[in-house]
PDB file of N, CA and C in Angstrom:
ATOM      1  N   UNK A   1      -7.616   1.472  26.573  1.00  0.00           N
ATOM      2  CA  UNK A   1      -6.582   0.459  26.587  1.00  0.00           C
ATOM      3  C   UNK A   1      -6.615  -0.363  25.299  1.00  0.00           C
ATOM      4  N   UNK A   2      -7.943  -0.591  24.739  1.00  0.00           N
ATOM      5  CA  UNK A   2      -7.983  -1.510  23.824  1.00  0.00           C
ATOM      6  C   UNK A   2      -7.362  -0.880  22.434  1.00  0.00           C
ATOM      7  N   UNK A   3      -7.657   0.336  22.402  1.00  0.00           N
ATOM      8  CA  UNK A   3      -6.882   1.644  21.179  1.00  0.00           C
ATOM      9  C   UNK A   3      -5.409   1.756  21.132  1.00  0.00           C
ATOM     10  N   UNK A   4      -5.185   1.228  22.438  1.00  0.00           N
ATOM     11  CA  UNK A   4      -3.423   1.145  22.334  1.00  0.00           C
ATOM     12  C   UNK A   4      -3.173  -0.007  21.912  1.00  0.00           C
ATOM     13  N   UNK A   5      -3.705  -1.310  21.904  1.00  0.00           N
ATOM     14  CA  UNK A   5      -3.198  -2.341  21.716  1.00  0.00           C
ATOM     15  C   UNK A   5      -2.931  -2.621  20.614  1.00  0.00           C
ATOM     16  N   UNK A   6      -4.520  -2.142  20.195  1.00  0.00           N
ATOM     17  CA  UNK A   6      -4.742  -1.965  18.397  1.00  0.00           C
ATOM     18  C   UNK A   6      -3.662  -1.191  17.909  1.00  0.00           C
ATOM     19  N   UNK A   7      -3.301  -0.221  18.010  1.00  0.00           N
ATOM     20  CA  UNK A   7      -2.071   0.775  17.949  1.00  0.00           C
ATOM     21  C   UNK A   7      -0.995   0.062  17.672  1.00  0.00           C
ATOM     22  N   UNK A   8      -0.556  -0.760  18.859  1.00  0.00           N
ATOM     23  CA  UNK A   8       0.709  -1.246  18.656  1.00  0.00           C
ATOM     24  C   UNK A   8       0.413  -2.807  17.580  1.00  0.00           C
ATOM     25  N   UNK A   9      -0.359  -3.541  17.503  1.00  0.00           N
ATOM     26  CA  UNK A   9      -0.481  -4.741  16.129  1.00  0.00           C
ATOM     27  C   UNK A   9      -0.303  -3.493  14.973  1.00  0.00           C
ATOM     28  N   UNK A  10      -1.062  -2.683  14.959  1.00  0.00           N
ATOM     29  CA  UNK A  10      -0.363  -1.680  13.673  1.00  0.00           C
ATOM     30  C   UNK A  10       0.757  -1.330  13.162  1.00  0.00           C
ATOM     31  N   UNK A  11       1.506  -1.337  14.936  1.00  0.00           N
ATOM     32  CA  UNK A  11       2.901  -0.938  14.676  1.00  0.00           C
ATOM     33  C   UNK A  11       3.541  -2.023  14.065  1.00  0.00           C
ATOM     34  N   UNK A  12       3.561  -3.096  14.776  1.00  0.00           N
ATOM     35  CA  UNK A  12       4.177  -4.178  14.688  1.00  0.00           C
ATOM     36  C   UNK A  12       3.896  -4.925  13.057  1.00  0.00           C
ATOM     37  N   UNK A  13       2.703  -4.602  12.551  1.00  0.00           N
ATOM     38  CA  UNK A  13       2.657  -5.102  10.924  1.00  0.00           C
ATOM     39  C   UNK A  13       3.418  -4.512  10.362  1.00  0.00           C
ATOM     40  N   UNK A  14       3.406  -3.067  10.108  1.00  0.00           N
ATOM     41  CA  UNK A  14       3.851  -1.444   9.697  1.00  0.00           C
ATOM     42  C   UNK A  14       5.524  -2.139   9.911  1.00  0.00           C
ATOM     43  N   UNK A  15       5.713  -2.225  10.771  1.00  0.00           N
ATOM     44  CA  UNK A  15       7.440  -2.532  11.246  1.00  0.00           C
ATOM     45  C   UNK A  15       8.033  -3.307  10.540  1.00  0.00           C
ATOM     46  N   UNK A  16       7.363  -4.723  10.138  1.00  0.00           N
ATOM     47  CA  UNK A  16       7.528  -6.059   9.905  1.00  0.00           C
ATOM     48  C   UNK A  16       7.533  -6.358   8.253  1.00  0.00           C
ATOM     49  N   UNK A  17       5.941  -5.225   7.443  1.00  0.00           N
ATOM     50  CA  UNK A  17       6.411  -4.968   6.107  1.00  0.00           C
ATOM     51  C   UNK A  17       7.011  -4.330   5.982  1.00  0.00           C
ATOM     52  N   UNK A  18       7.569  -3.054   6.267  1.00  0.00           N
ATOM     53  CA  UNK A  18       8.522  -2.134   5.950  1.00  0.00           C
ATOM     54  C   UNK A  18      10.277  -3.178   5.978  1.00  0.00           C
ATOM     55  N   UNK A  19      10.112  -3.589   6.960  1.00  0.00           N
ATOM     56  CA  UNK A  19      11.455  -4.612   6.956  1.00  0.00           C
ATOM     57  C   UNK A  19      11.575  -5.232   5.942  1.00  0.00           C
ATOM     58  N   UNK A  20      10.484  -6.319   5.702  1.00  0.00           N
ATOM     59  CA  UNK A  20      10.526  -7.283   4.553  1.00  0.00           C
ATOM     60  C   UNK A  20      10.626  -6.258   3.255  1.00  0.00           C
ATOM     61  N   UNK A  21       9.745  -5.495   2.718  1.00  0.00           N
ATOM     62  CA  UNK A  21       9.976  -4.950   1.718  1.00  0.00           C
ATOM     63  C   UNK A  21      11.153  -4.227   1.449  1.00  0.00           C
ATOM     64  N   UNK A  22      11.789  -3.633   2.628  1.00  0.00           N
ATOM     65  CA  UNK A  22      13.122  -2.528   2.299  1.00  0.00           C
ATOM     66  C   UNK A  22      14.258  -4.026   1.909  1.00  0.00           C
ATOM     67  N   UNK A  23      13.960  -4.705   2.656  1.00  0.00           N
ATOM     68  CA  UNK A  23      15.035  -6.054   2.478  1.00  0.00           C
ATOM     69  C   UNK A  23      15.385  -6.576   1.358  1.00  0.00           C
ATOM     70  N   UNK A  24      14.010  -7.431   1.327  1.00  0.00           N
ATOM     71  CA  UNK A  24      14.011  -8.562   0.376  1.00  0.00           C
ATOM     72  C   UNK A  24      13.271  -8.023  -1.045  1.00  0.00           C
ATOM     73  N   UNK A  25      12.444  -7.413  -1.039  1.00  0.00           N
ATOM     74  CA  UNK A  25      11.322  -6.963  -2.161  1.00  0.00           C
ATOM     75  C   UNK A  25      12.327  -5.730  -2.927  1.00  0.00           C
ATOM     76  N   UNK A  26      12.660  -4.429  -2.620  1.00  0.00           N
ATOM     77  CA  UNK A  26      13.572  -3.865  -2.845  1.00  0.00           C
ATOM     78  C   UNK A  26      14.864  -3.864  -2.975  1.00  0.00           C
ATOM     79  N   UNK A  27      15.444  -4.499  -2.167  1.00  0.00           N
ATOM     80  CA  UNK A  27      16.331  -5.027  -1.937  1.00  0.00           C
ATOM     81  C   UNK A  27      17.781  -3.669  -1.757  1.00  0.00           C
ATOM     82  N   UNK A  28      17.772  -3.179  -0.766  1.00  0.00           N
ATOM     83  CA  UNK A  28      17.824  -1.618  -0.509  1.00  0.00           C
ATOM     84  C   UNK A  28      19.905  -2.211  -0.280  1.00  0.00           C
ATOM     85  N   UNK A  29      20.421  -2.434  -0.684  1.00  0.00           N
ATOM     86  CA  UNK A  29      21.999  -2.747   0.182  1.00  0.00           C
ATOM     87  C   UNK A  29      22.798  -1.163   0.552  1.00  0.00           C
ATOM     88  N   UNK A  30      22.379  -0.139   0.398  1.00  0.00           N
ATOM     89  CA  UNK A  30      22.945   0.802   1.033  1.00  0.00           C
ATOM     90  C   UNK A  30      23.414   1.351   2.238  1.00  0.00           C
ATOM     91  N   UNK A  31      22.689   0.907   2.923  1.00  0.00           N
ATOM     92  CA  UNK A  31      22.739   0.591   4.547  1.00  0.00           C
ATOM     93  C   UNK A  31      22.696  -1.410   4.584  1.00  0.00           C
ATOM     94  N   UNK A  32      23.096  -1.696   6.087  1.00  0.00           N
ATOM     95  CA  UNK A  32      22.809  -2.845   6.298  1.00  0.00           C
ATOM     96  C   UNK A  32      21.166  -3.167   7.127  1.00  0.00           C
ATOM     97  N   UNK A  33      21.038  -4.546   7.438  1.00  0.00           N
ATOM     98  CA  UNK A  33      19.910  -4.644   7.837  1.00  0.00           C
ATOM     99  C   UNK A  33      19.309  -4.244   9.075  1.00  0.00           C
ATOM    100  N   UNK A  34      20.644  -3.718  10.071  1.00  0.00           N
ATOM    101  CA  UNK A  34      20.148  -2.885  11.448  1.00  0.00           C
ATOM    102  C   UNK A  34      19.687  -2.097  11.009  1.00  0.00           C
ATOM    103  N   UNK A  35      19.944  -1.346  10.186  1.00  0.00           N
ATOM    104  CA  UNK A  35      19.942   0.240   9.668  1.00  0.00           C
ATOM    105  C   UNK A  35      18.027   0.316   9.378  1.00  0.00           C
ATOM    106  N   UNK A  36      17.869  -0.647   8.213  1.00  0.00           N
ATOM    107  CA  UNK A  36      17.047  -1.030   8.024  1.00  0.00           C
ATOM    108  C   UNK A  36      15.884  -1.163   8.795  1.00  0.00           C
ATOM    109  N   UNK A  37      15.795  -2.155  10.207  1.00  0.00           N
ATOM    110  CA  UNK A  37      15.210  -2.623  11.102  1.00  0.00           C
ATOM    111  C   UNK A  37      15.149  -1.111  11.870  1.00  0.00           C
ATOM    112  N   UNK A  38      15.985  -0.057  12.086  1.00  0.00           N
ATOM    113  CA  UNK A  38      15.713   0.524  12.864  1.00  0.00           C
ATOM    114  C   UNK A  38      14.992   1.961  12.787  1.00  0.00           C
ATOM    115  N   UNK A  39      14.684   1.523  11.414  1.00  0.00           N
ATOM    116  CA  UNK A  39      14.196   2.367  10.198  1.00  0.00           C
ATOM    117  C   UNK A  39      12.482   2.064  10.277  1.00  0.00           C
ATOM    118  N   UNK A  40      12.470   0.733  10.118  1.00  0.00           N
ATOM    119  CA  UNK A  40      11.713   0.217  10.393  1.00  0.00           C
ATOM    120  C   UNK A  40      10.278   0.437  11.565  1.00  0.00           C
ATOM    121  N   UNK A  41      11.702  -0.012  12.751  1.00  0.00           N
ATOM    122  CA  UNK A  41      10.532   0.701  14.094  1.00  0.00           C
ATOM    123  C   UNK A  41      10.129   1.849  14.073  1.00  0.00           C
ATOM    124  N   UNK A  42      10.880   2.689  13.520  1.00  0.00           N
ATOM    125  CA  UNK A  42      10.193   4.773  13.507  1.00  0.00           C
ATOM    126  C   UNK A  42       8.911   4.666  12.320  1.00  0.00           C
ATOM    127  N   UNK A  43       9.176   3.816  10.973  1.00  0.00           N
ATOM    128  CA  UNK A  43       8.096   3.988  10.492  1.00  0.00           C
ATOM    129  C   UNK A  43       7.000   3.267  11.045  1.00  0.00           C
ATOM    130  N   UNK A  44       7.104   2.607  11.467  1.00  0.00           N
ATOM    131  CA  UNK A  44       5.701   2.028  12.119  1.00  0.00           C
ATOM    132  C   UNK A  44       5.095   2.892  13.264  1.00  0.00           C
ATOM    133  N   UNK A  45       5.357   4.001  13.896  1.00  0.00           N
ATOM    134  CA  UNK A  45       4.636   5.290  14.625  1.00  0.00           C
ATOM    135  C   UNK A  45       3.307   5.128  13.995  1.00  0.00           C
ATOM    136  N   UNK A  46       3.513   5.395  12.731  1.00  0.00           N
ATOM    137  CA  UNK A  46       2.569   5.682  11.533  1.00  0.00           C
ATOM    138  C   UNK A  46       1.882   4.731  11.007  1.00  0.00           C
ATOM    139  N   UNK A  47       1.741   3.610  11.848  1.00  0.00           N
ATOM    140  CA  UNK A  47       1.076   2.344  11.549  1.00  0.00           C
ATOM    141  C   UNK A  47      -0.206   2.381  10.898  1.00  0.00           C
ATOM    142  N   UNK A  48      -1.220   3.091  11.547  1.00  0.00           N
ATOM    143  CA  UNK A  48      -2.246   2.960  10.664  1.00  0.00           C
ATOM    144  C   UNK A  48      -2.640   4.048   9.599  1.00  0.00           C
ATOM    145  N   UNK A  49      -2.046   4.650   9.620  1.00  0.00           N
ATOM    146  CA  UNK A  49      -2.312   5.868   8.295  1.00  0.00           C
ATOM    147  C   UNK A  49      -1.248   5.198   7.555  1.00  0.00           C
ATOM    148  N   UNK A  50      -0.541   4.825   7.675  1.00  0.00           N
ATOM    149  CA  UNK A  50       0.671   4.090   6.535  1.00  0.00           C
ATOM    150  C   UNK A  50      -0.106   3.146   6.079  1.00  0.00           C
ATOM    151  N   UNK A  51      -0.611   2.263   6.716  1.00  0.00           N
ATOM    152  CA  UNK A  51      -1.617   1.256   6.247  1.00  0.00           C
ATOM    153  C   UNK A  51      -2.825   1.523   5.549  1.00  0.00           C
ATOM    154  N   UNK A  52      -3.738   2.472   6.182  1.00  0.00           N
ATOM    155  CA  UNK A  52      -4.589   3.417   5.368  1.00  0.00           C
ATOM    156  C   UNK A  52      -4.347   3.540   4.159  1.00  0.00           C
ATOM    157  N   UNK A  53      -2.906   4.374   3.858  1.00  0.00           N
ATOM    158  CA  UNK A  53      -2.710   4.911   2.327  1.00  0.00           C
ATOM    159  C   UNK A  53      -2.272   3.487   1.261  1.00  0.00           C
ATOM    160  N   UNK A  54      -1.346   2.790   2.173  1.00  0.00           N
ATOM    161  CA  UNK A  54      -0.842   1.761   1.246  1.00  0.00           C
ATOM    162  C   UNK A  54      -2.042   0.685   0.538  1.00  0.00           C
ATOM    163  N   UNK A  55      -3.292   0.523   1.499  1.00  0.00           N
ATOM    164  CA  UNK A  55      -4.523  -0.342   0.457  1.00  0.00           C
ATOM    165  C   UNK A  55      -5.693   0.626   0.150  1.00  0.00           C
ATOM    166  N   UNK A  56      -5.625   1.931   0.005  1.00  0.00           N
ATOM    167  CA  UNK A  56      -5.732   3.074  -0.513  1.00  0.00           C
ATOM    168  C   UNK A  56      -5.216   3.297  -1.751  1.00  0.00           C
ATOM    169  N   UNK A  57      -3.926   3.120  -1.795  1.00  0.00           N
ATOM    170  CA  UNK A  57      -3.104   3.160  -3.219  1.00  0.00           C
ATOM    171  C   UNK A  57      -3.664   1.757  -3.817  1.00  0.00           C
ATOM    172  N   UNK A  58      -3.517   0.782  -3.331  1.00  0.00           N
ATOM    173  CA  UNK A  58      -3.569  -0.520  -3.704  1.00  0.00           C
ATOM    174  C   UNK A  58      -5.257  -0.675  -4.682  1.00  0.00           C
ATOM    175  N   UNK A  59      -5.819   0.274  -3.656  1.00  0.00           N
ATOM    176  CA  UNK A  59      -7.607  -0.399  -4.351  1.00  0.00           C
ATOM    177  C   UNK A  59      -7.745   0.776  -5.772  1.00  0.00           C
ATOM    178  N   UNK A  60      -6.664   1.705  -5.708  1.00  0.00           N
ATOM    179  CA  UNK A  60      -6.579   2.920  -7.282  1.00  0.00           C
ATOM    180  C   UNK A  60      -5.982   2.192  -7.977  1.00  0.00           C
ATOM    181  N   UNK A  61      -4.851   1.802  -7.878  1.00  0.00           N
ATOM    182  CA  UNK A  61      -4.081   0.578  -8.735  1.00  0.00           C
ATOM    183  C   UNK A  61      -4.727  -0.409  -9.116  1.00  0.00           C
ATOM    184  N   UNK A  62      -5.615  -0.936  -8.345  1.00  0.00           N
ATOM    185  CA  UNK A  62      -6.693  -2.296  -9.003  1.00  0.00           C
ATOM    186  C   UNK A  62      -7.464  -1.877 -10.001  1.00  0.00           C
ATOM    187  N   UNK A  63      -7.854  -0.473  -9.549  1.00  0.00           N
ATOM    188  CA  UNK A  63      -9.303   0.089 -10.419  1.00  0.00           C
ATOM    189  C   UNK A  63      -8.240   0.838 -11.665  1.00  0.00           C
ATOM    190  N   UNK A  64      -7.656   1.124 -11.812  1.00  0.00           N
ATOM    191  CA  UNK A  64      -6.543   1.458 -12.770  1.00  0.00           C
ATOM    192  C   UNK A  64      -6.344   0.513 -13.657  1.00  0.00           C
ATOM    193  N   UNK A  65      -5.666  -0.925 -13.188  1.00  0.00           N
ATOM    194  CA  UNK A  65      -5.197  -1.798 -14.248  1.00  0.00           C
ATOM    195  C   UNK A  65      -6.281  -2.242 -14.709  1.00  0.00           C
ATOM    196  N   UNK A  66      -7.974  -2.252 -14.006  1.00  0.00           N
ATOM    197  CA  UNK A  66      -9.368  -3.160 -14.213  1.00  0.00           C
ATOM    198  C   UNK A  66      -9.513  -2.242 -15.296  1.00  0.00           C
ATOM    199  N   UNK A  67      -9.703  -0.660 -15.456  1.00  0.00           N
ATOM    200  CA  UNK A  67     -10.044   0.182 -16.475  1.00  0.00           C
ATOM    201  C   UNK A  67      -9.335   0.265 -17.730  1.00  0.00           C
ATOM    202  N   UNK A  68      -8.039  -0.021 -17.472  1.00  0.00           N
ATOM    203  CA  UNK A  68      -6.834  -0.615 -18.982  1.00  0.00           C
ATOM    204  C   UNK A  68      -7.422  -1.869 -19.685  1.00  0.00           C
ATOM    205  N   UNK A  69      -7.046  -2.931 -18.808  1.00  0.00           N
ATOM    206  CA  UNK A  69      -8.040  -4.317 -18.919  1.00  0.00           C
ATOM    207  C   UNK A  69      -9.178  -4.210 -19.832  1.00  0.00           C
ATOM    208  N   UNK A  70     -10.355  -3.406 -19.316  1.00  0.00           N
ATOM    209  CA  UNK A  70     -11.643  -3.190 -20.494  1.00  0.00           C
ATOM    210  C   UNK A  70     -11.343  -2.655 -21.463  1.00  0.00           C
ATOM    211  N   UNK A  71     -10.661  -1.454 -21.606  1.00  0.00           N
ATOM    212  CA  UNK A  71     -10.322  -1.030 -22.584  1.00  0.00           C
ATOM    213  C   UNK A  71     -10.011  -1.268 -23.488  1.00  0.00           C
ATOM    214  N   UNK A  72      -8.714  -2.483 -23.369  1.00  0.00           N
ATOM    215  CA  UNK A  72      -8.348  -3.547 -24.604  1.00  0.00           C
ATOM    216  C   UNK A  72      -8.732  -4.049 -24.979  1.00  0.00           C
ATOM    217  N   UNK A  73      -9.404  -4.846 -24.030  1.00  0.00           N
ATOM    218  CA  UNK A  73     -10.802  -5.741 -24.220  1.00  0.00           C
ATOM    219  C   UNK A  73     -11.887  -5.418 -25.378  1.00  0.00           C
ATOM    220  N   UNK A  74     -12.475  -4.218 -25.302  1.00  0.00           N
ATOM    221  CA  UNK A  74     -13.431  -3.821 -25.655  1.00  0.00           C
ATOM    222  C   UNK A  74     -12.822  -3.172 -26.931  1.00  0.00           C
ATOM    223  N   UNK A  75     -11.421  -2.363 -27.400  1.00  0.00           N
ATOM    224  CA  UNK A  75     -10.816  -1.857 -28.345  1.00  0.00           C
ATOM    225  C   UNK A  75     -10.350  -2.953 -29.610  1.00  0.00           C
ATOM    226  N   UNK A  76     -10.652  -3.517 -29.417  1.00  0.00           N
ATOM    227  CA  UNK A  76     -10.012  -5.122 -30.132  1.00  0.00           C
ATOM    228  C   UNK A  76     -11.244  -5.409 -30.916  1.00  0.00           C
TER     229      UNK A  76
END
């Protein structure tokens, strides 16, 4: 029971950034914002592997811009 619950706060983050970002951050006007929202709830199925990859990508991107960063640093 407790694996589902967890499940669904996954969903419900997963749901909630995907909204905000397709919205406001992207700012997607091709569809309207139902479209959006309902877009939304299907991607969040995938709540925690979506989440997984996205601070997955996030911690390569840190170590990416940190390794540019020295580089200049140290090239100078």
């Amino acid at each position: 029971m407790m694996y589902l619950a967890f499940w669904f706060v996954g969903w419900l983050i997963m749901s909630i950034g995907y909204y905000v970002y397709k919205v406001y951050i992207d700012k997607d006007t091709k569809v309207n914002k139902k479209v959006h929202a309902w877009r939304a709830f299907w991607a969040g199925m995938s709540s925690w592997i979506a989440i997984f990859f996205v601070v997955s990508f996030f911690i390569v991107g840190c170590m990416a811009m940190l390794d540019d960063w020295v580089e200049n640093k140290l090239s100078k």
